[in-house]
N, C-alpha and C. Protein backbone atom coordinates (compact mmCIF):
# COMPACT_ATOMS: atom_id res chain seq x y z
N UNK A 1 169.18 60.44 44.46
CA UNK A 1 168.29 61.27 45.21
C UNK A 1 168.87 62.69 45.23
N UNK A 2 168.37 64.06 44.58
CA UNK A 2 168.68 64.97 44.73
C UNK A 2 167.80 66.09 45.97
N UNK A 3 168.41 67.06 46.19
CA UNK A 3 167.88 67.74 47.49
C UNK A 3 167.36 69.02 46.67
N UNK A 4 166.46 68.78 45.92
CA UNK A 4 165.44 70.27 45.51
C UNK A 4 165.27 70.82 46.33
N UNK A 5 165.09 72.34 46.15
CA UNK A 5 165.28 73.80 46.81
C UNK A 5 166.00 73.61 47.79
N UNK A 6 167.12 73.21 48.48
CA UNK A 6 168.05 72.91 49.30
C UNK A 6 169.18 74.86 49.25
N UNK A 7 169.10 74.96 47.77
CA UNK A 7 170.04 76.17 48.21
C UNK A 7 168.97 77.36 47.29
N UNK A 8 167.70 77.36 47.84
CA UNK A 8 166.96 78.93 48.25
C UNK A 8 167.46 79.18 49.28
N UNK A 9 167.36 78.67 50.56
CA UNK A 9 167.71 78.77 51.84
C UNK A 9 169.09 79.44 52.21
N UNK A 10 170.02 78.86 51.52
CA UNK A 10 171.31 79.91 51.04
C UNK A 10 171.55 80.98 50.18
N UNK A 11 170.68 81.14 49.32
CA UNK A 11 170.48 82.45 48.88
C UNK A 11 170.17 83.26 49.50
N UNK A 12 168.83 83.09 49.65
CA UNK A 12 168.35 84.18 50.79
C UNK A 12 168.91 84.57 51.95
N UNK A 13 169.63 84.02 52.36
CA UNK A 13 170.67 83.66 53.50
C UNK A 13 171.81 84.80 53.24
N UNK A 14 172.22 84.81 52.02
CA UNK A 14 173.54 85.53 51.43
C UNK A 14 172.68 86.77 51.39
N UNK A 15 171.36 86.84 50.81
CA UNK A 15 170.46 88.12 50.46
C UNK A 15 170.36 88.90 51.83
N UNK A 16 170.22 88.13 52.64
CA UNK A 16 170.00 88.88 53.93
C UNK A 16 171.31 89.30 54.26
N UNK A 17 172.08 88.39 54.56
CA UNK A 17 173.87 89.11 55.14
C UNK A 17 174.08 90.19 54.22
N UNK A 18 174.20 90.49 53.07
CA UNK A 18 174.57 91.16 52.11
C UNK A 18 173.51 92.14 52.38
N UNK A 19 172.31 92.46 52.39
CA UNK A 19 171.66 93.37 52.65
C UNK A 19 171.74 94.27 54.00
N UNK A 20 172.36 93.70 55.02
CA UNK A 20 172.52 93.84 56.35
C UNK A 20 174.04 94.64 56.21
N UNK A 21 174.87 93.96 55.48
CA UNK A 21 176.30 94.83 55.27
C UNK A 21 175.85 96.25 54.86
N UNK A 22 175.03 95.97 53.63
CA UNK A 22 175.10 97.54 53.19
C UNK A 22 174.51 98.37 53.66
N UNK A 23 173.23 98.21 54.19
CA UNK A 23 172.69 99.17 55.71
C UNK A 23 173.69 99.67 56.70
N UNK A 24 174.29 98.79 57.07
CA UNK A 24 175.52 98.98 58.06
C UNK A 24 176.61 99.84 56.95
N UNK A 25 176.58 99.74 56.33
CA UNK A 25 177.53 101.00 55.16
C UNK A 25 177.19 102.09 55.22
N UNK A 26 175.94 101.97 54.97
CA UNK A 26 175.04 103.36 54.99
C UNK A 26 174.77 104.58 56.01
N UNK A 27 174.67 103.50 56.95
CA UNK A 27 174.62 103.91 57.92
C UNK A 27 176.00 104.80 58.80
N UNK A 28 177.24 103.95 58.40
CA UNK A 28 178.48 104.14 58.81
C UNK A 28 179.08 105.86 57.97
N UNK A 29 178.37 105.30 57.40
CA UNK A 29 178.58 106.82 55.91
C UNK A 29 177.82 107.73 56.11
N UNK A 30 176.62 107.78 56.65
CA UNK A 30 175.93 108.99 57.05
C UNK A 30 176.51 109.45 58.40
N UNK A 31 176.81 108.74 58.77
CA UNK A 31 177.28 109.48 60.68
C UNK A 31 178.57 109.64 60.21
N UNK A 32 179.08 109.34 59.56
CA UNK A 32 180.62 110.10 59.02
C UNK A 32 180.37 111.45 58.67
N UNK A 33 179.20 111.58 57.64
CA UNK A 33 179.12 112.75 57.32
C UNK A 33 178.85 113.92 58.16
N UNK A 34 177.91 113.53 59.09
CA UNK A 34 176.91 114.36 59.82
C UNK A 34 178.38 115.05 61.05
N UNK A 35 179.35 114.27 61.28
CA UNK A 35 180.07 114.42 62.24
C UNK A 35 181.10 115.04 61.38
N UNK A 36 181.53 115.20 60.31
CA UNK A 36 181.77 115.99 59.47
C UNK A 36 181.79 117.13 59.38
N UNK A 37 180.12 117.58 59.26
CA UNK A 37 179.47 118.47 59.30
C UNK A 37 179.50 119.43 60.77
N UNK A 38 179.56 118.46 61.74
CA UNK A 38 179.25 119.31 62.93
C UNK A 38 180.49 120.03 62.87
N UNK A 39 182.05 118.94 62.93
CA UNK A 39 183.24 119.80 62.80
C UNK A 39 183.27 120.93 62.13
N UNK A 40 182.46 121.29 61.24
CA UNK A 40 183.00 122.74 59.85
C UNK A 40 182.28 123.08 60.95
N UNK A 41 180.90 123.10 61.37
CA UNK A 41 180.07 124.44 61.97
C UNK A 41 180.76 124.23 63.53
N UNK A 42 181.50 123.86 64.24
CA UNK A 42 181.86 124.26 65.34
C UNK A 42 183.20 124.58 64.95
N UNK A 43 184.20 124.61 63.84
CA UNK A 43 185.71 125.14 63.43
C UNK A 43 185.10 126.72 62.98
N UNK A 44 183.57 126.61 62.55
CA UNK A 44 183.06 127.82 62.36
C UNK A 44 182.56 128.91 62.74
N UNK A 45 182.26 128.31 64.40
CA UNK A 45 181.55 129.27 65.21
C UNK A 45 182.54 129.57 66.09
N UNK A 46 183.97 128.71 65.81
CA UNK A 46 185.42 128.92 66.50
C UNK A 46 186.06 130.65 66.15
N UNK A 47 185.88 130.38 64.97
CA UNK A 47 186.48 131.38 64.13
C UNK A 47 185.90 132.70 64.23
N UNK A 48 184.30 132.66 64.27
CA UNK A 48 183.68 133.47 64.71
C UNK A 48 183.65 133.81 66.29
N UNK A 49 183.67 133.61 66.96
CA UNK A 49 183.68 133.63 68.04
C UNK A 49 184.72 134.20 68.65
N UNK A 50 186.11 133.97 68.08
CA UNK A 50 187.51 134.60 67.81
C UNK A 50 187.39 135.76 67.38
N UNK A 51 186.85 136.22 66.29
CA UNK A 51 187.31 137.02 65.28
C UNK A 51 185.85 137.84 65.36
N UNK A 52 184.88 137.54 65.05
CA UNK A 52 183.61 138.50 64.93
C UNK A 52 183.22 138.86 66.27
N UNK A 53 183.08 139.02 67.26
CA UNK A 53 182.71 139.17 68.35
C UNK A 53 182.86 140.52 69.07
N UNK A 54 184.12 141.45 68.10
CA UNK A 54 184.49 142.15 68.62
C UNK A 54 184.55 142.68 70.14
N UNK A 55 185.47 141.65 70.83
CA UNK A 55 185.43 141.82 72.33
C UNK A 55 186.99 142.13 72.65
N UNK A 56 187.94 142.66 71.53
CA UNK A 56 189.38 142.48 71.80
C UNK A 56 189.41 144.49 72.28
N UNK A 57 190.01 144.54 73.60
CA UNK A 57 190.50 146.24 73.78
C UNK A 57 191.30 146.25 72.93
N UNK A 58 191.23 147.05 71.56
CA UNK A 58 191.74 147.52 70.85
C UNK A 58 193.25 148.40 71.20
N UNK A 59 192.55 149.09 72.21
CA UNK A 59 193.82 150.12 72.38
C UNK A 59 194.62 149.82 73.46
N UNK A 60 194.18 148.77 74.07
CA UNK A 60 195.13 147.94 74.71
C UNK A 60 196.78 146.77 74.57
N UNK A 61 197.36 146.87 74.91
CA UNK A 61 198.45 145.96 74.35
C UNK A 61 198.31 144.74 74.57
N UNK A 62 198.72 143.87 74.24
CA UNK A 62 198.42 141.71 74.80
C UNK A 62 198.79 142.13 76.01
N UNK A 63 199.51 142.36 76.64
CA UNK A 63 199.69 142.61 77.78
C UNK A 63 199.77 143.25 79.16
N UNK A 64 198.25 144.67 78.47
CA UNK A 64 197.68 145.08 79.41
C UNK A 64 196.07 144.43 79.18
N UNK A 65 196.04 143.83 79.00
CA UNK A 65 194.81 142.81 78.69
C UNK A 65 193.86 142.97 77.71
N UNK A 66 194.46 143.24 76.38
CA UNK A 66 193.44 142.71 75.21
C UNK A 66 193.40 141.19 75.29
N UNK A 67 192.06 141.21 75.73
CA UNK A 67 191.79 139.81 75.69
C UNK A 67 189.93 139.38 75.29
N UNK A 68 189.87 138.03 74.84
CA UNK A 68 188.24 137.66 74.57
C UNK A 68 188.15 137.87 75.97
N UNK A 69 186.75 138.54 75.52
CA UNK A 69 185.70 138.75 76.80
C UNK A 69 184.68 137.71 76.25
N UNK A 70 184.76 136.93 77.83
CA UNK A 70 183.93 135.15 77.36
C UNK A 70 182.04 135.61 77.01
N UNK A 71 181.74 136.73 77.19
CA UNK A 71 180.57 137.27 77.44
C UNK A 71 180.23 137.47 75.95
N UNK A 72 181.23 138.07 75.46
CA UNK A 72 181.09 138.44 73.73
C UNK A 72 181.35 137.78 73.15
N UNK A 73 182.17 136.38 73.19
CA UNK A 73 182.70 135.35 72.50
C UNK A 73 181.13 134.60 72.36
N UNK A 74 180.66 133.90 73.81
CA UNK A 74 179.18 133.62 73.75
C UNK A 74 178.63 134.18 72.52
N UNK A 75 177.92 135.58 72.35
CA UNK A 75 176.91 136.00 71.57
C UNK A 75 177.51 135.73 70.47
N UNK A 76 178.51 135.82 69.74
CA UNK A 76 179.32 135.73 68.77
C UNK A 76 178.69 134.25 67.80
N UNK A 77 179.33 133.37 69.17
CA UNK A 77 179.55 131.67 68.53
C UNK A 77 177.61 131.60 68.54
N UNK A 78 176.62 132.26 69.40
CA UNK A 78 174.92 131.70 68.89
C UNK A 78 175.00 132.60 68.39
N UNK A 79 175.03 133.81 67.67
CA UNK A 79 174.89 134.48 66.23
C UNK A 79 175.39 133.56 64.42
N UNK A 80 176.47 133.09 65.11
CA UNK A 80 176.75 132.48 63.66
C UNK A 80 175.96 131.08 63.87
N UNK A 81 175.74 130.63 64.98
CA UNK A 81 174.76 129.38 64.88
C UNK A 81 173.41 129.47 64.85
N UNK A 82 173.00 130.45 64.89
CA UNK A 82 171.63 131.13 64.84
C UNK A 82 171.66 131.52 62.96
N UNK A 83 172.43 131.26 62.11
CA UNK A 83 172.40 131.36 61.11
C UNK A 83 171.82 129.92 60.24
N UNK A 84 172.21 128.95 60.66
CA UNK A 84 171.39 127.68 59.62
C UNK A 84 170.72 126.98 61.08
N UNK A 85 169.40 126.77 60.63
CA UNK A 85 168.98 126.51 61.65
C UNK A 85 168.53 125.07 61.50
N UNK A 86 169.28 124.17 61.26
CA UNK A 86 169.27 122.87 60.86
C UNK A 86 170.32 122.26 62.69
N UNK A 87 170.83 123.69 62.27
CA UNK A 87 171.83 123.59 63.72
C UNK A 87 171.17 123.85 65.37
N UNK A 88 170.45 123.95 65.15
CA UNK A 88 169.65 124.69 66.23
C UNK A 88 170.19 123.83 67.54
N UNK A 89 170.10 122.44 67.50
CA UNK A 89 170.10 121.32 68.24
C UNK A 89 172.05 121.67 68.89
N UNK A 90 172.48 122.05 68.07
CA UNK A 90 174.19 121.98 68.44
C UNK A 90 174.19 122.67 70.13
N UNK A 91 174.92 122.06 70.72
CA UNK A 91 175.47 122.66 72.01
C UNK A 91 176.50 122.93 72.23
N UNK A 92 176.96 124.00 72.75
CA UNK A 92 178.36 124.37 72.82
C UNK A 92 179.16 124.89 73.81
N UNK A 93 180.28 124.42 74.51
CA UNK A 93 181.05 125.04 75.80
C UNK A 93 182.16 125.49 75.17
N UNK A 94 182.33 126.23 75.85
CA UNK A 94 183.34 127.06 75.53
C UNK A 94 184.34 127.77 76.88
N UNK A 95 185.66 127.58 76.37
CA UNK A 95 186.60 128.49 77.30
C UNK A 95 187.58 129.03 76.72
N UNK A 96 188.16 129.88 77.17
CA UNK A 96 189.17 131.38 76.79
C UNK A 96 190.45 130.57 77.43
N UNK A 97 191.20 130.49 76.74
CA UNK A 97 193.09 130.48 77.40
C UNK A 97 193.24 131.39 78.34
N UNK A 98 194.15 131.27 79.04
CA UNK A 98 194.33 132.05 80.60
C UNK A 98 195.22 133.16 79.89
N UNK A 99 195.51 133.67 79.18
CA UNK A 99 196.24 134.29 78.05
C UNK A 99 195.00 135.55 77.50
N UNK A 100 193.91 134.98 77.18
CA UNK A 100 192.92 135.23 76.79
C UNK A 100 193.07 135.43 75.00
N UNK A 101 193.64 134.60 74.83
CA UNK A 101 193.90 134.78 73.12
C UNK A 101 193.62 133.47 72.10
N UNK A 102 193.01 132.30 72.87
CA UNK A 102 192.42 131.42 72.13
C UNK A 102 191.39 131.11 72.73
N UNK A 103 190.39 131.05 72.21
CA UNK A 103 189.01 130.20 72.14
C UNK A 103 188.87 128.50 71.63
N UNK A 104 188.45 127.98 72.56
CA UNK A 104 188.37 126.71 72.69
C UNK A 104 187.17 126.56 72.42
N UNK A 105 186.29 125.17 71.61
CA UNK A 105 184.81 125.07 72.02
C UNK A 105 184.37 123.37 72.09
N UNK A 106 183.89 123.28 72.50
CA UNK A 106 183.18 121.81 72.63
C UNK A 106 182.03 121.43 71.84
N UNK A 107 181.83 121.11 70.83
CA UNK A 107 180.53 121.13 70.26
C UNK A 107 179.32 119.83 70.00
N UNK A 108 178.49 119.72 70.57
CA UNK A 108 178.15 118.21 70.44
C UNK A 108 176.37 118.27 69.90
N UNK A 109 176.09 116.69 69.22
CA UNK A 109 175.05 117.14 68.64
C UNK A 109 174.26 115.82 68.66
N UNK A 110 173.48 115.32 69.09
CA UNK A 110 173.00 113.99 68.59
C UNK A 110 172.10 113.90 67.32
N UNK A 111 172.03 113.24 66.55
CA UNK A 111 171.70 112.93 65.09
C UNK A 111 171.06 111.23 65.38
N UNK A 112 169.77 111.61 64.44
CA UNK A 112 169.68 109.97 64.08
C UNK A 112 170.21 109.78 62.40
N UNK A 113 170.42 108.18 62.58
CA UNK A 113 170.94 108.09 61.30
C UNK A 113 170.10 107.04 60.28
N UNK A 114 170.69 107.15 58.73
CA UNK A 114 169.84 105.94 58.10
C UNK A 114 170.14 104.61 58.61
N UNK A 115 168.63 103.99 58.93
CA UNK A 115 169.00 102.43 59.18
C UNK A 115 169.24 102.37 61.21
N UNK A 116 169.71 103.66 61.75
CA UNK A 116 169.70 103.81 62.94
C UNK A 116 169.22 102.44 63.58
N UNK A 117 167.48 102.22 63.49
CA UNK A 117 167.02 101.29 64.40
C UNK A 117 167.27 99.93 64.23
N UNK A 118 167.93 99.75 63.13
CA UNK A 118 168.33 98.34 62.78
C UNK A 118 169.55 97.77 63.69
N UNK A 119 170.52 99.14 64.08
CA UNK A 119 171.47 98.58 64.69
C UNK A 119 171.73 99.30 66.35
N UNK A 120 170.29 99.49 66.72
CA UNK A 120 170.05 99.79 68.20
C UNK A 120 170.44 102.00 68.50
N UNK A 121 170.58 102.05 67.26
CA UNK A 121 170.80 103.53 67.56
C UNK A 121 169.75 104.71 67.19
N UNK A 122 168.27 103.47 67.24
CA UNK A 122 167.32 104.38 67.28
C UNK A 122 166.76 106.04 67.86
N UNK A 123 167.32 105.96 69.09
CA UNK A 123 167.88 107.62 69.46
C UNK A 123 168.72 108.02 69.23
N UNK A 124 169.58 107.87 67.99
CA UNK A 124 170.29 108.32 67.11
C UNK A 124 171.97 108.64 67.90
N UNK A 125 172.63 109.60 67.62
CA UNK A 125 174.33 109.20 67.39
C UNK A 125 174.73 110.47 68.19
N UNK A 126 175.69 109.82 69.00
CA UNK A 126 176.11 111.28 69.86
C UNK A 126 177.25 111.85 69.09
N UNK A 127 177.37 112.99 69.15
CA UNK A 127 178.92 113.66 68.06
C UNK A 127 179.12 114.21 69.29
N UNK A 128 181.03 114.60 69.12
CA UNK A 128 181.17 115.39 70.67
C UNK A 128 182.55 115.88 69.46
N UNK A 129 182.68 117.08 68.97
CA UNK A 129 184.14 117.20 68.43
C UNK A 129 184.66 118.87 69.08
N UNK A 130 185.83 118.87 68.74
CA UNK A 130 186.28 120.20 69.95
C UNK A 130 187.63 120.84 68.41
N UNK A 131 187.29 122.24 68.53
CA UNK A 131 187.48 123.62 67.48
C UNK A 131 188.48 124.30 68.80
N UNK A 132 188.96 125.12 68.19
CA UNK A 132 190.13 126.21 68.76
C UNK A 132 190.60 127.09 67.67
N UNK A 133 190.12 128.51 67.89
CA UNK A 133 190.72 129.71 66.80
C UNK A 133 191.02 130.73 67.60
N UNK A 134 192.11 131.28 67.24
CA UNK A 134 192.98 132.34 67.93
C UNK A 134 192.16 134.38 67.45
N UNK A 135 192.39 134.88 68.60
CA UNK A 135 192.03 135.93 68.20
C UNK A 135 192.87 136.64 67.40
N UNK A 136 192.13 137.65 66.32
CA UNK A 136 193.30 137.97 65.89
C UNK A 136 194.19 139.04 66.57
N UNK A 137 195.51 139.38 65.97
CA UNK A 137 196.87 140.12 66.16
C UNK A 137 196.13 141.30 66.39
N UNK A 138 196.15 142.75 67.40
CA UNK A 138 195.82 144.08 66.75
C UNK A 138 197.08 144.83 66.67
């Protein structure tokens, strides 16, 4: 007595697990990227925010207070994010060293991803990553 079609049922079985892994790959690989991504544009609006903003008293010494002015650092870091507007969604906090010579930022973004609803992250993926660039020397 043999058991005809006995292992469709295990195929398909393997077809499904195996199809379910690589979604879950895919998925794991796109929110890698995307969080990736947020890091360059918040290491980017770091840098800017530091450096383009022009808020340093020039003719001041470090220690009669050339320092970021948090007011100009602001316009700085949404000017360079006001540049790809894929970013629009990014949020960002930010604080000055008590020094006033590094800029700190917080940058966070939620993203949906491929396959998202398959594994409950249908409102997609929180990113939260944190940048720091020094002003420069005058």
């Amino acid at each position: 007595m043999t058991d005809r079609g006995s292992i469709t049922p295990l195929v398909l079985g393997f077809v499904v697990v195996a199809m379910f892994v690589i979604a879950g790959g895919i998925a794991a690989g796109d929110a890698f990227v995307q969080q990736r991504g947020l890091q360059a544009v918040c290491d980017g609006a770091a840098a800017a925010g530091a450096a383009d903003a022009g808020d340093l008293d020039r003719s001041a010494s470090v220690d009669a207070g050339a320092a970021l002015r948090f007011a100009d650092v602001g316009d700085a870091v949404e000017r360079y994010l006001a540049r790809d507007s894929t970013r629009a969604d990014v949020r960002v906090s930010a604080s000055v060293s008590n020094d006033g010579r590094t800029l700190s930022l917080v940058c966070t973004q939620t993203t949906s991803i491929a396959f998202g609803t398959v594994f409950g992250k249908g409102g997609g993926v929180h990113h939260v990553v944190h940048s720091s660039a020094q002003a420069p020397l005058t």
